[in-house]
Protein backbone atom coordinates (compact mmCIF):
# COMPACT_ATOMS: atom_id res chain seq x y z
CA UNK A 1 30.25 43.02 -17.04
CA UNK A 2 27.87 40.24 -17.86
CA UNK A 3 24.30 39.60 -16.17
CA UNK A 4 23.68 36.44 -14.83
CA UNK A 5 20.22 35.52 -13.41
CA UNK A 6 19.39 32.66 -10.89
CA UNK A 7 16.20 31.29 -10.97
CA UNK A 8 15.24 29.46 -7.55
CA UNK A 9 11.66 27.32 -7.09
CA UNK A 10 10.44 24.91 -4.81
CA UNK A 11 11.37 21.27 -5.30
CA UNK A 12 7.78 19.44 -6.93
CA UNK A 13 7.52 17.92 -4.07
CA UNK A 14 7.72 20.71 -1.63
CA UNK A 15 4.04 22.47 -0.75
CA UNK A 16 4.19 26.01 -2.07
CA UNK A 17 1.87 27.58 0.27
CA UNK A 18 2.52 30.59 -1.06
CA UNK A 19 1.92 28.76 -4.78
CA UNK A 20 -1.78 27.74 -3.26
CA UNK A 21 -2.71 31.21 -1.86
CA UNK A 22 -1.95 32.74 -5.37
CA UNK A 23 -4.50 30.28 -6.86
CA UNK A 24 -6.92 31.15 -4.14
CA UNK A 25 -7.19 34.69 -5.21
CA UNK A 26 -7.22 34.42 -8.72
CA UNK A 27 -10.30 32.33 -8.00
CA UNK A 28 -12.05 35.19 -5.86
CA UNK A 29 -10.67 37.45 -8.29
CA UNK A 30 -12.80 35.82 -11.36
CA UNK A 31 -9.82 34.21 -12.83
CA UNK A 32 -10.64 30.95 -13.98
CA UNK A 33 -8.19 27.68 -15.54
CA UNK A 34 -5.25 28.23 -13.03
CA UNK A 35 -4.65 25.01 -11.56
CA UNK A 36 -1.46 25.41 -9.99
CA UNK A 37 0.99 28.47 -8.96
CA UNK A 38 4.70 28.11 -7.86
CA UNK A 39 6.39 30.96 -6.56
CA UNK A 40 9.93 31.51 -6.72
CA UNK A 41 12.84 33.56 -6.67
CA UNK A 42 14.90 35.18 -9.07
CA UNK A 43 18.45 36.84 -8.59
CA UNK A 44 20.19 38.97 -11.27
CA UNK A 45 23.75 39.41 -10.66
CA UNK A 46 26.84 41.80 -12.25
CA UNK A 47 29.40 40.01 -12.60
CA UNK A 48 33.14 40.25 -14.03
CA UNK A 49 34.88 38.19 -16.52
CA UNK A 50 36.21 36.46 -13.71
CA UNK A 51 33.73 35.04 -12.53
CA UNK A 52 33.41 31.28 -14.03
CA UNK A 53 30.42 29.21 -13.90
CA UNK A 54 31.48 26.41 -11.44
CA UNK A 55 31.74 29.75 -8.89
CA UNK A 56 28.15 31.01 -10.20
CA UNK A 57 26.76 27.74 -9.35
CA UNK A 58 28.81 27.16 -6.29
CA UNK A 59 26.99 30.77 -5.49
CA UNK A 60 23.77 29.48 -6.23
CA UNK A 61 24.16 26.06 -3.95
CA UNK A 62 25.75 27.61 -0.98
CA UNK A 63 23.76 30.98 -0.65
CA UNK A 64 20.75 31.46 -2.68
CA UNK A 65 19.52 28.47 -2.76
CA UNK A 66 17.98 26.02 -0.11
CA UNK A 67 19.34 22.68 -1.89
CA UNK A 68 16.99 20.66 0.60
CA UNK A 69 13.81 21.79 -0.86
CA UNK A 70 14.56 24.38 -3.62
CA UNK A 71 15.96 23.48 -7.19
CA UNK A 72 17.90 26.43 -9.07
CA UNK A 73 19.25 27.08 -12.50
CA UNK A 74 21.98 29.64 -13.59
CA UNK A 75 22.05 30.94 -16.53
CA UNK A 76 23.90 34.19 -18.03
CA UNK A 77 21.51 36.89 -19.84
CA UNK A 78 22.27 38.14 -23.48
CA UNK A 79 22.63 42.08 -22.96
């Protein structure tokens, strides 16, 4: 079995409102310098030896990720 982890953010050009709430409260918090926050998503999957990488990022495209406004990456973990 080999771990493969998907990483899924917001397109640059998308508003991350979540992002901007983050940096909100670390400002009421005390928490000075932050100037930005992006919040994504990550996915950590088991997968077989069968499982090539044009179907991990076929995976990625078609069900974890919102192409439109959300860039991914795939990328298999060292164990």
């Amino acid at each position: 079995m080999a771990r493969v982890v998907v990483d899924v953010m917001p397109k640059t050009e998308i508003l991350d409102p979540q992002g901007q709430a983050i940096v909100g409260a670390l400002g009421r918090l005390g928490f000075a310098g932050i100037a930005d926050v992006r919040q994504g998503k990550r996915f950590e999957l088991e997968v077989d030896g069968s499982v090539d990488d044009a179907a991990l990022e076929r995976i990625a495209a078609e069900l974890l990720a919102n192409t439109v406004i959300e860039n991914f990456t795939v990328s298999r973990a060292e164990q």
